[in-house]
C-alpha atoms as a PDB file:
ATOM      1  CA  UNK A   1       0.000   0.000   0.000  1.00  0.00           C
ATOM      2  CA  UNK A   2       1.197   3.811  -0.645  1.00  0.00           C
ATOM      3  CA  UNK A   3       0.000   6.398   1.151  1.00  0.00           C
ATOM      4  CA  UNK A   4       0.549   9.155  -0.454  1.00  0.00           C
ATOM      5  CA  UNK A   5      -0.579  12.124   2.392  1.00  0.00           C
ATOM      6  CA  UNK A   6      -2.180  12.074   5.944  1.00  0.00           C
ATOM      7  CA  UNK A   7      -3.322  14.977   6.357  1.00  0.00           C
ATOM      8  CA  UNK A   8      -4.325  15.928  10.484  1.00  0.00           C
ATOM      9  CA  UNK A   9      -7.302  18.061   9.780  1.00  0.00           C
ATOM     10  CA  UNK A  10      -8.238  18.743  13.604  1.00  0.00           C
ATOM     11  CA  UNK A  11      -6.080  18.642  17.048  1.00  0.00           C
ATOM     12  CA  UNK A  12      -7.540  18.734  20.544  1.00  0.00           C
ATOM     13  CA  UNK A  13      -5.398  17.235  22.837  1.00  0.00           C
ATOM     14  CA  UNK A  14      -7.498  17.730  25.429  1.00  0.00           C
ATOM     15  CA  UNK A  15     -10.334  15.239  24.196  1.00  0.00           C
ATOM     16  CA  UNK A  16     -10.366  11.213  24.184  1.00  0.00           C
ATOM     17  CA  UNK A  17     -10.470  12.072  20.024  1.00  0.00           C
ATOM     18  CA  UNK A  18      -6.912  13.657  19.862  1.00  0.00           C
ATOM     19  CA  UNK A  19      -6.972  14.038  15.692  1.00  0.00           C
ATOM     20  CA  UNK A  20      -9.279  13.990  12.722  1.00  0.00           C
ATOM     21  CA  UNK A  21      -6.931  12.380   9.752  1.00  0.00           C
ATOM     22  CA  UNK A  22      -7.456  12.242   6.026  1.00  0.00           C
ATOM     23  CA  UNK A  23      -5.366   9.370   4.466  1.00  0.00           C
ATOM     24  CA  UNK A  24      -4.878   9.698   0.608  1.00  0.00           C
ATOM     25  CA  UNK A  25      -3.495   6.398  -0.674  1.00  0.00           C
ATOM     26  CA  UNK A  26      -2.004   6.092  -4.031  1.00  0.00           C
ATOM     27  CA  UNK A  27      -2.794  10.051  -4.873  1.00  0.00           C
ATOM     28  CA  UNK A  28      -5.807   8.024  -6.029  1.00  0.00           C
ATOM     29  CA  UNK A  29      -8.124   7.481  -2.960  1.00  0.00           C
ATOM     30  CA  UNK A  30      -8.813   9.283  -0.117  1.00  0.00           C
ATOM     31  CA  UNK A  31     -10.541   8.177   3.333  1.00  0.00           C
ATOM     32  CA  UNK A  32     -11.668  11.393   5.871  1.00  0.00           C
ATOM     33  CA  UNK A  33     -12.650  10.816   9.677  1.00  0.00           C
ATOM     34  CA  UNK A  34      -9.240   8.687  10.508  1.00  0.00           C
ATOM     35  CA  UNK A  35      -9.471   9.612  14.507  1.00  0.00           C
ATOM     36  CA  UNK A  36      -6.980   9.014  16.904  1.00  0.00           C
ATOM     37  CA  UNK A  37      -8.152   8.302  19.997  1.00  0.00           C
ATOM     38  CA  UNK A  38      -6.780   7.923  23.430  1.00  0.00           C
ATOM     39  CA  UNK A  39      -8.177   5.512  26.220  1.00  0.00           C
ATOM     40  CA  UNK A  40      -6.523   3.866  29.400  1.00  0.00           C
ATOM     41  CA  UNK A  41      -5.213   1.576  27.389  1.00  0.00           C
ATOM     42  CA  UNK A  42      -2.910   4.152  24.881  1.00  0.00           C
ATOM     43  CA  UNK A  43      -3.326   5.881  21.957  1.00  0.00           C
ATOM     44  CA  UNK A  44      -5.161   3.983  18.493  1.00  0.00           C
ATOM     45  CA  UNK A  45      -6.300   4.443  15.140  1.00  0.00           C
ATOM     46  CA  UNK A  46     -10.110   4.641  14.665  1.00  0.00           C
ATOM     47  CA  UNK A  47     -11.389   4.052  11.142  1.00  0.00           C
ATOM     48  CA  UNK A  48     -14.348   6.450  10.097  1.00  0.00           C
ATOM     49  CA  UNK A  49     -17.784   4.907  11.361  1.00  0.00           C
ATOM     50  CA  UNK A  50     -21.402   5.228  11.681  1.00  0.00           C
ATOM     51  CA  UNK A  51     -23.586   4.467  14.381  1.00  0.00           C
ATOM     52  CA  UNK A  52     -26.234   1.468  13.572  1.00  0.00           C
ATOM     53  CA  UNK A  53     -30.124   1.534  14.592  1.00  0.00           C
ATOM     54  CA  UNK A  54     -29.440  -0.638  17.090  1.00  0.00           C
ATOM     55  CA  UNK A  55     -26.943   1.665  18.970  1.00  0.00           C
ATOM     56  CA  UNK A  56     -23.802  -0.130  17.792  1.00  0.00           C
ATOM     57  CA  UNK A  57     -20.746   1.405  15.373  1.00  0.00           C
ATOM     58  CA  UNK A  58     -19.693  -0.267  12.319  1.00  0.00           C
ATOM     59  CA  UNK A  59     -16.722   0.661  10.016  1.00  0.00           C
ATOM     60  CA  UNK A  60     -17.496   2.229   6.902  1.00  0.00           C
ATOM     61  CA  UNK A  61     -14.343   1.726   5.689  1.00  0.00           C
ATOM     62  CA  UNK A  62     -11.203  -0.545   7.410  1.00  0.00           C
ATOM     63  CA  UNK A  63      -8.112  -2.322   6.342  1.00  0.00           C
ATOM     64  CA  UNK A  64      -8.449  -6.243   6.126  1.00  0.00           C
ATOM     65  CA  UNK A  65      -4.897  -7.574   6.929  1.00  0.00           C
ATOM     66  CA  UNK A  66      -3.421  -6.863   9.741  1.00  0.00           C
ATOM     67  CA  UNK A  67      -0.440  -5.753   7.688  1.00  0.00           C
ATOM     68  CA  UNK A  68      -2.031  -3.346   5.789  1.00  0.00           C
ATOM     69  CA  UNK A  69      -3.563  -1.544   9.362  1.00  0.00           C
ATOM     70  CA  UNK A  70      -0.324  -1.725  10.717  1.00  0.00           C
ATOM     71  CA  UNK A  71       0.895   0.676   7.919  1.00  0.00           C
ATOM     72  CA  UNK A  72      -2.107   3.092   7.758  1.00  0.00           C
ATOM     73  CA  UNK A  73      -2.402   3.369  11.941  1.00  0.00           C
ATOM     74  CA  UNK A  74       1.939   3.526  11.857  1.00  0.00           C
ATOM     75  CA  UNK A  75       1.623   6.960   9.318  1.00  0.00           C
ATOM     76  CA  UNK A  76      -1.204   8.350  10.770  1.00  0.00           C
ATOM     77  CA  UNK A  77       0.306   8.763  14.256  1.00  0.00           C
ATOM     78  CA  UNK A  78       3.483   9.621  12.888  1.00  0.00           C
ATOM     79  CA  UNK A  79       1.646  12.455  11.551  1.00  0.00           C
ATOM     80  CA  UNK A  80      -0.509  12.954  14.951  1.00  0.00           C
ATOM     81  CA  UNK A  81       2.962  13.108  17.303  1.00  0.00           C
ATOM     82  CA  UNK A  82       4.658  16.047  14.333  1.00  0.00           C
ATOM     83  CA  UNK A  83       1.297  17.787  14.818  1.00  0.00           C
ATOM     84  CA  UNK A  84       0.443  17.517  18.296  1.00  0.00           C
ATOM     85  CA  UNK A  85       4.369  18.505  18.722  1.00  0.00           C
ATOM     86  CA  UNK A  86       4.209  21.358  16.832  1.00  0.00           C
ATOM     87  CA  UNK A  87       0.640  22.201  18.533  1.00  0.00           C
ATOM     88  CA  UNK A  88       2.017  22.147  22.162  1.00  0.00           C
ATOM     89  CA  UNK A  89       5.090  24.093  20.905  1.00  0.00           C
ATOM     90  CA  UNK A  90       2.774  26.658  19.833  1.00  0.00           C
ATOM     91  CA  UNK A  91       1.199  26.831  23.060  1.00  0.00           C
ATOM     92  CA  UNK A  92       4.515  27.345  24.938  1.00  0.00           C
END
């Protein structure tokens, strides 16, 4: 897989949803609401997701290896840490 851009479209580091990410892979395909999201557990990769009649989420869009999500969630919060570095610097 080549991904092309990750682009961090929103920072709060104050939230549980620390980043909204676009991923373009292959400067052919793009996939918006990549969150990152922090629990007591650490920091993951959310893929974009809508919430079922029945209360529950379900991807809209995901990786199916494991492989393949380990790239995408590895660039992604490569990108969060620059921008959340460059966002507390700014705060300093």
């Amino acid at each position: 897989m080549n991904i092309t851009d990750v682009k961090i479209r929103k920072v709060n580091l104050e939230n549980t949803v620390k980043a909204i990410v676009s991923v373009t892979i292959g400067d052919e395909f793009v996939i918006h609401d990549i969150k990152v999201v922090e629990t007591p557990k650490g920091i993951f990769v959310a893929m974009p997701s809508r919430k079922t009649p029945d209360g529950k989420y379900r991807d809209i869009a995901h990786p199916i290896s494991q492989e393949v999500r380990a790239i995408l969630s590895q660039a992604v919060l490569e990108a969060f840490q620059s921008a959340a570095g460059e966002k507390e610097q700014a705060a300093v």
